[in-house]
Protein backbone atom coordinates (compact mmCIF):
# COMPACT_ATOMS: atom_id res chain seq x y z
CA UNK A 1 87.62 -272.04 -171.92
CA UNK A 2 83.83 -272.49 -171.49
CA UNK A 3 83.53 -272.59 -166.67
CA UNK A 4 80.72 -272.63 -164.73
CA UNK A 5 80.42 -269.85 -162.52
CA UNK A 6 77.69 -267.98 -160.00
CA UNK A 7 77.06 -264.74 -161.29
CA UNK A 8 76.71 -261.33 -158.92
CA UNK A 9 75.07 -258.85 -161.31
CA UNK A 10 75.88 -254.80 -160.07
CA UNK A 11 76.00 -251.83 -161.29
CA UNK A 12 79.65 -251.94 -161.48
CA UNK A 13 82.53 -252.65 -163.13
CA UNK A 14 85.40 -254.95 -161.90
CA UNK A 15 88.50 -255.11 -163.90
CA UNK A 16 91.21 -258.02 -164.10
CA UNK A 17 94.28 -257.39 -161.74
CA UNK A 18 92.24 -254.89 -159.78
CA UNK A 19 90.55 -254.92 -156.04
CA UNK A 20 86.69 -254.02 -155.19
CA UNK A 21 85.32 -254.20 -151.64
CA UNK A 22 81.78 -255.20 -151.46
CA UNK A 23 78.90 -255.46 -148.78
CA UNK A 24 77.03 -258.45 -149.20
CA UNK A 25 73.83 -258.52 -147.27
CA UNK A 26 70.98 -260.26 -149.32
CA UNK A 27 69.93 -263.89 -148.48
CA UNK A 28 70.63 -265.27 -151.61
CA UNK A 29 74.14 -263.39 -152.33
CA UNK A 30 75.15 -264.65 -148.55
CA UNK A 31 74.46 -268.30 -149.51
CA UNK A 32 76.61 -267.86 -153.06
CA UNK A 33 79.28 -266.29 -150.58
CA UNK A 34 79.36 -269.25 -148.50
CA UNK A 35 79.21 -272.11 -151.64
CA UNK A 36 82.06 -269.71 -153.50
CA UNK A 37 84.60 -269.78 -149.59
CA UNK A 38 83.76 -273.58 -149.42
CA UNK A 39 84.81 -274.14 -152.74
CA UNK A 40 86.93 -271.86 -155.46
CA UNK A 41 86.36 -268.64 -153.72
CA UNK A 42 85.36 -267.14 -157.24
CA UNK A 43 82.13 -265.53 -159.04
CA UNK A 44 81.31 -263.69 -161.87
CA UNK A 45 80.39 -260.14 -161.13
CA UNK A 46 78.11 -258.47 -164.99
CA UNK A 47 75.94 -256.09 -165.38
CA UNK A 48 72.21 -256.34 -165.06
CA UNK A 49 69.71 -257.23 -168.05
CA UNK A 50 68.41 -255.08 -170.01
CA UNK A 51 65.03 -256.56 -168.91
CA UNK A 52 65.69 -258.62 -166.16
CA UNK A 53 68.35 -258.73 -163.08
CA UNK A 54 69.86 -261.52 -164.83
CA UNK A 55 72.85 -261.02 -167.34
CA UNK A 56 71.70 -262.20 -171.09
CA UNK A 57 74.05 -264.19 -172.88
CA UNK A 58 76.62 -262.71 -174.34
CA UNK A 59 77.04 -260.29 -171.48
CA UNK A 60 81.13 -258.73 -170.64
CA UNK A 61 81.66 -259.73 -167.18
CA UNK A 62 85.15 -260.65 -164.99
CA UNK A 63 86.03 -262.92 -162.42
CA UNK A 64 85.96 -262.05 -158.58
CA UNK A 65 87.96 -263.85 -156.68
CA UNK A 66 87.26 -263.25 -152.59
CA UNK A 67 90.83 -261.93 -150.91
CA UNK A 68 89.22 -261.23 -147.58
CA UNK A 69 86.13 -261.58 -146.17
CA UNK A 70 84.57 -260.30 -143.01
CA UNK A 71 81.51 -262.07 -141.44
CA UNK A 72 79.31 -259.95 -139.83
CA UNK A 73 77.07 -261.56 -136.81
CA UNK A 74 74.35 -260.84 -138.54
CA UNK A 75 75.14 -262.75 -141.06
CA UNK A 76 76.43 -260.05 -143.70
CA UNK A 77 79.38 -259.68 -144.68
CA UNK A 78 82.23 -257.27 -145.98
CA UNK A 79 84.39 -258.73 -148.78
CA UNK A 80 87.31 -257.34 -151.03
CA UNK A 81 87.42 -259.18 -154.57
CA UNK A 82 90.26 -259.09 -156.82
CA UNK A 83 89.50 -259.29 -160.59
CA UNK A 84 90.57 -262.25 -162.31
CA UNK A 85 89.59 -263.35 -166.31
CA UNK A 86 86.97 -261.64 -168.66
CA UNK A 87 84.14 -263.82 -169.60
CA UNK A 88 80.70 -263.64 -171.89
CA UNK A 89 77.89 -265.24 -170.54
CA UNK A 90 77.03 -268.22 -172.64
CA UNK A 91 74.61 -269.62 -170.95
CA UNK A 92 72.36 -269.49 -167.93
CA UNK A 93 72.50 -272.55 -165.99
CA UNK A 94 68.92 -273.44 -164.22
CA UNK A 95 70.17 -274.69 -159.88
CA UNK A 96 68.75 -275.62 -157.32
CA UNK A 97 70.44 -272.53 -155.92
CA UNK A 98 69.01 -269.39 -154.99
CA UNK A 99 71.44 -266.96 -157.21
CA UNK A 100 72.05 -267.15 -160.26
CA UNK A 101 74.39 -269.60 -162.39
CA UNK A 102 76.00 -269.03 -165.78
CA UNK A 103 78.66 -271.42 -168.37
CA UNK A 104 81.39 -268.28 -168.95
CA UNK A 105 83.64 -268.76 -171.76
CA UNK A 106 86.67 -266.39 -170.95
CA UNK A 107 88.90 -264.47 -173.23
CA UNK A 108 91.89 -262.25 -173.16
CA UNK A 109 92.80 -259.25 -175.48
CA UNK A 110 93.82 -260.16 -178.90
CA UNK A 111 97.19 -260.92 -179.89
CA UNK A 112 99.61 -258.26 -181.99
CA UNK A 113 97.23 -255.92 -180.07
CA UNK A 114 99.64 -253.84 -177.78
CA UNK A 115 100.09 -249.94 -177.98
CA UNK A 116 103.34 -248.15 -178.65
CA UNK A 117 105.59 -247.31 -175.98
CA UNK A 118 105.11 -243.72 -176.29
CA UNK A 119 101.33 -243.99 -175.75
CA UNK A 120 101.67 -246.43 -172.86
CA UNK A 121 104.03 -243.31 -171.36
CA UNK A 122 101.45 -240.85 -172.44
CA UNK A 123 98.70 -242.94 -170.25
CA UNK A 124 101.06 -243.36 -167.67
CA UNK A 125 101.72 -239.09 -167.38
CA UNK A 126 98.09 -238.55 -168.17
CA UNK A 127 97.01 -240.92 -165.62
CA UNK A 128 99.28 -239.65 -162.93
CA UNK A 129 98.13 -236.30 -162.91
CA UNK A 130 94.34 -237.08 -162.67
CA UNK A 131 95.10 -239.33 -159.48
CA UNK A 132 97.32 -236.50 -158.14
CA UNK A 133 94.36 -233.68 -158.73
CA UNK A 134 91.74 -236.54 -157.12
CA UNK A 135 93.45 -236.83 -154.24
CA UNK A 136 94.32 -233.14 -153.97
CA UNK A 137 90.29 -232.89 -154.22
CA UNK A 138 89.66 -235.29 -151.25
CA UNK A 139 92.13 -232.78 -148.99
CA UNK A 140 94.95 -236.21 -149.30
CA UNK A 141 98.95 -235.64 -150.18
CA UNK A 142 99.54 -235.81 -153.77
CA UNK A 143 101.40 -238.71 -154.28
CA UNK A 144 101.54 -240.56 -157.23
CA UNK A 145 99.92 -243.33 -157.80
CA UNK A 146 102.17 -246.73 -158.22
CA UNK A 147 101.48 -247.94 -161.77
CA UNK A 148 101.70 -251.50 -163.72
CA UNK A 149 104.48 -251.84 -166.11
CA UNK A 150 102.96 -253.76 -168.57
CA UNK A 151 100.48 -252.05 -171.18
CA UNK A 152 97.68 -254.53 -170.51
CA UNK A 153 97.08 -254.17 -166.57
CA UNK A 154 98.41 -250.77 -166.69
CA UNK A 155 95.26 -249.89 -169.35
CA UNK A 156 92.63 -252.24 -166.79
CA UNK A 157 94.24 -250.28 -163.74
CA UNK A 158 93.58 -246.81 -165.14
CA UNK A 159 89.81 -247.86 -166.22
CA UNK A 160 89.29 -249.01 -162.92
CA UNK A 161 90.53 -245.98 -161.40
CA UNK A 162 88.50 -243.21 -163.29
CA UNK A 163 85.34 -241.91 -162.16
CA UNK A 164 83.13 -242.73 -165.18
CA UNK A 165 79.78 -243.77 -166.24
CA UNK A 166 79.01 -247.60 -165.88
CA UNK A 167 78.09 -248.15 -169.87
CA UNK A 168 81.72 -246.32 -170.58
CA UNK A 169 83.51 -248.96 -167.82
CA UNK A 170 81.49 -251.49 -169.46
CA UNK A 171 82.99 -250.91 -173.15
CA UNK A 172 86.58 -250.75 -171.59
CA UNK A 173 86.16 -254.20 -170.40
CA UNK A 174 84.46 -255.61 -173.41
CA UNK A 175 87.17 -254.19 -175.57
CA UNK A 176 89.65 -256.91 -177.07
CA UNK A 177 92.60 -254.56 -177.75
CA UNK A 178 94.78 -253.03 -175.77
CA UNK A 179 95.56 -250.46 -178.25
CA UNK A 180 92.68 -249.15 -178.81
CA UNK A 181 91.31 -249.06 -175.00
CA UNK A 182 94.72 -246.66 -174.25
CA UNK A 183 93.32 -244.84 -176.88
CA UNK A 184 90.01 -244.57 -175.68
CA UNK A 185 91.87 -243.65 -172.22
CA UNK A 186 93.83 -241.04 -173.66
CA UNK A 187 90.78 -239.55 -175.26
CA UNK A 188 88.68 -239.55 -171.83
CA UNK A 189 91.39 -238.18 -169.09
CA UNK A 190 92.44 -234.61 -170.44
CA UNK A 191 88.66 -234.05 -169.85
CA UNK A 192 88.05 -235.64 -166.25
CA UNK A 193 91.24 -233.74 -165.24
CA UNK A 194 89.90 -230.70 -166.41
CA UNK A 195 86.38 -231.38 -164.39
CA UNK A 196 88.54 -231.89 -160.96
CA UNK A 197 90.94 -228.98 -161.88
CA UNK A 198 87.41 -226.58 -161.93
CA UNK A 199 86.31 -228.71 -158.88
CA UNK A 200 89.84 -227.84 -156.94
CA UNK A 201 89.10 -223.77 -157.74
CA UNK A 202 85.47 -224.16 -156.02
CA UNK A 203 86.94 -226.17 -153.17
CA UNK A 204 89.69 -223.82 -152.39
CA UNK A 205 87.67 -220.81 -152.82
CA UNK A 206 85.17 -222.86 -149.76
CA UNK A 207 88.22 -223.15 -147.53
CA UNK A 208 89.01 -219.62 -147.68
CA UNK A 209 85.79 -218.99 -146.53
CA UNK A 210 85.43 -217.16 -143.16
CA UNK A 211 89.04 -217.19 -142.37
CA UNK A 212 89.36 -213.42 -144.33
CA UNK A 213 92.45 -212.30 -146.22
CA UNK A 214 94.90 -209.43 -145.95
CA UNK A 215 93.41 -206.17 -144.48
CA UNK A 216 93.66 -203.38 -146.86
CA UNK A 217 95.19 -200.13 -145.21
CA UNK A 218 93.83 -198.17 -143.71
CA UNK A 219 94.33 -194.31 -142.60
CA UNK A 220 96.01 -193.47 -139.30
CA UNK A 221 93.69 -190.68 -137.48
């Protein structure tokens, strides 16, 4: 289904079903915040161009839709989206506004594209004990994390929530079956677990510092 919607191009990645806080502070983004509130509450949020600031059609991008937003005196403001369909870009509109404008046609993973049970348990387990060693890492209680159910949000919730390059995000998104973006999970999170686990032997080592260890013994005179 072909919507118009204003389009908020950053450098990252929302995902359907998931939450991002942002800071808006520019002019321009402050008056799309204000049209979006007094109307839908929703925007598209894409990557850049390749040449310009503006997405090119055919750009991967989702729907934001603004959950809560704090206005600042100065006129800024702290928001927290919530991702809502995947769009491409196909076209850019030309407003009288001062942000940009885009016709999104939105889509959804393809159909008979689901995993099998035992890999959606694999990302699940897989998952888990990446979030567990992250928050290990930031000196929080290990708790695991609470999961989606369902293959499709569960795959957007665990893209969302691994520290990644942008272009990698980017593909997840893009990606039209849910089989095949587990995989691509399951492929990418032995590997970031191992980078923490290294990153947890450095950061216990620094705690230890200065606080000693056991005396060795020594002679009585």
């Amino acid at each position: 289904m072909l919507t118009r919607l204003p389009l908020f191009p950053l450098s990252v990645v929302l995902f359907p079903g998931t939450p991002l806080p942002l800071h808006i502070f520019e002019p321009r983004y402050c008056q799309m915040l204000a049209d979006c509130l007094a109307s839908d509450r929703r925007f598209g949020i894409t990557p850049t161009g390749t040449l310009q600031e503006a997405p090119e059609a055919g750009t991967v991008g989702c729907t934001a839709e603004v959950r809560v937003n704090q206005q600042l005196p100065d006129g800024r403001s702290n928001i927290v989206v919530v991702g809502g369909e995947r769009f491409v870009v196909a076209e850019l509109l030309d407003e009288p506004v001062p942000y940009r404008v885009g016709m999104a046609q939105t889509f959804d993973d393809d159909p008979g594209t689901l995993p099998d049970e035992d890999r959606i348990a694999r990302l699940r387990e897989q998952f888990t004990r990446y979030a567990v060693l992250v928050r290990e890492l930031g000196d929080a209680a290990p708790e695991a994390p609470d999961l989606p159910d369902e293959a499709l949000p569960l795959s957007f919730h665990v893209a969302a929530g691994i520290e990644v390059e942008v272009p990698i995000k980017q593909r997840l998104l893009a990606e039209r079956s849910t089989a095949r973006r587990v995989e691509a999970l399951l492929l990418i999170l032995p590997a970031l677990s191992s980078a923490v686990e290294r990153a947890l032997v450095t950061h216990r080592r620094a705690h230890t510092n200065g606080r000693g260890g056991t005396y060795p013994s020594l002679p009585v005179a």
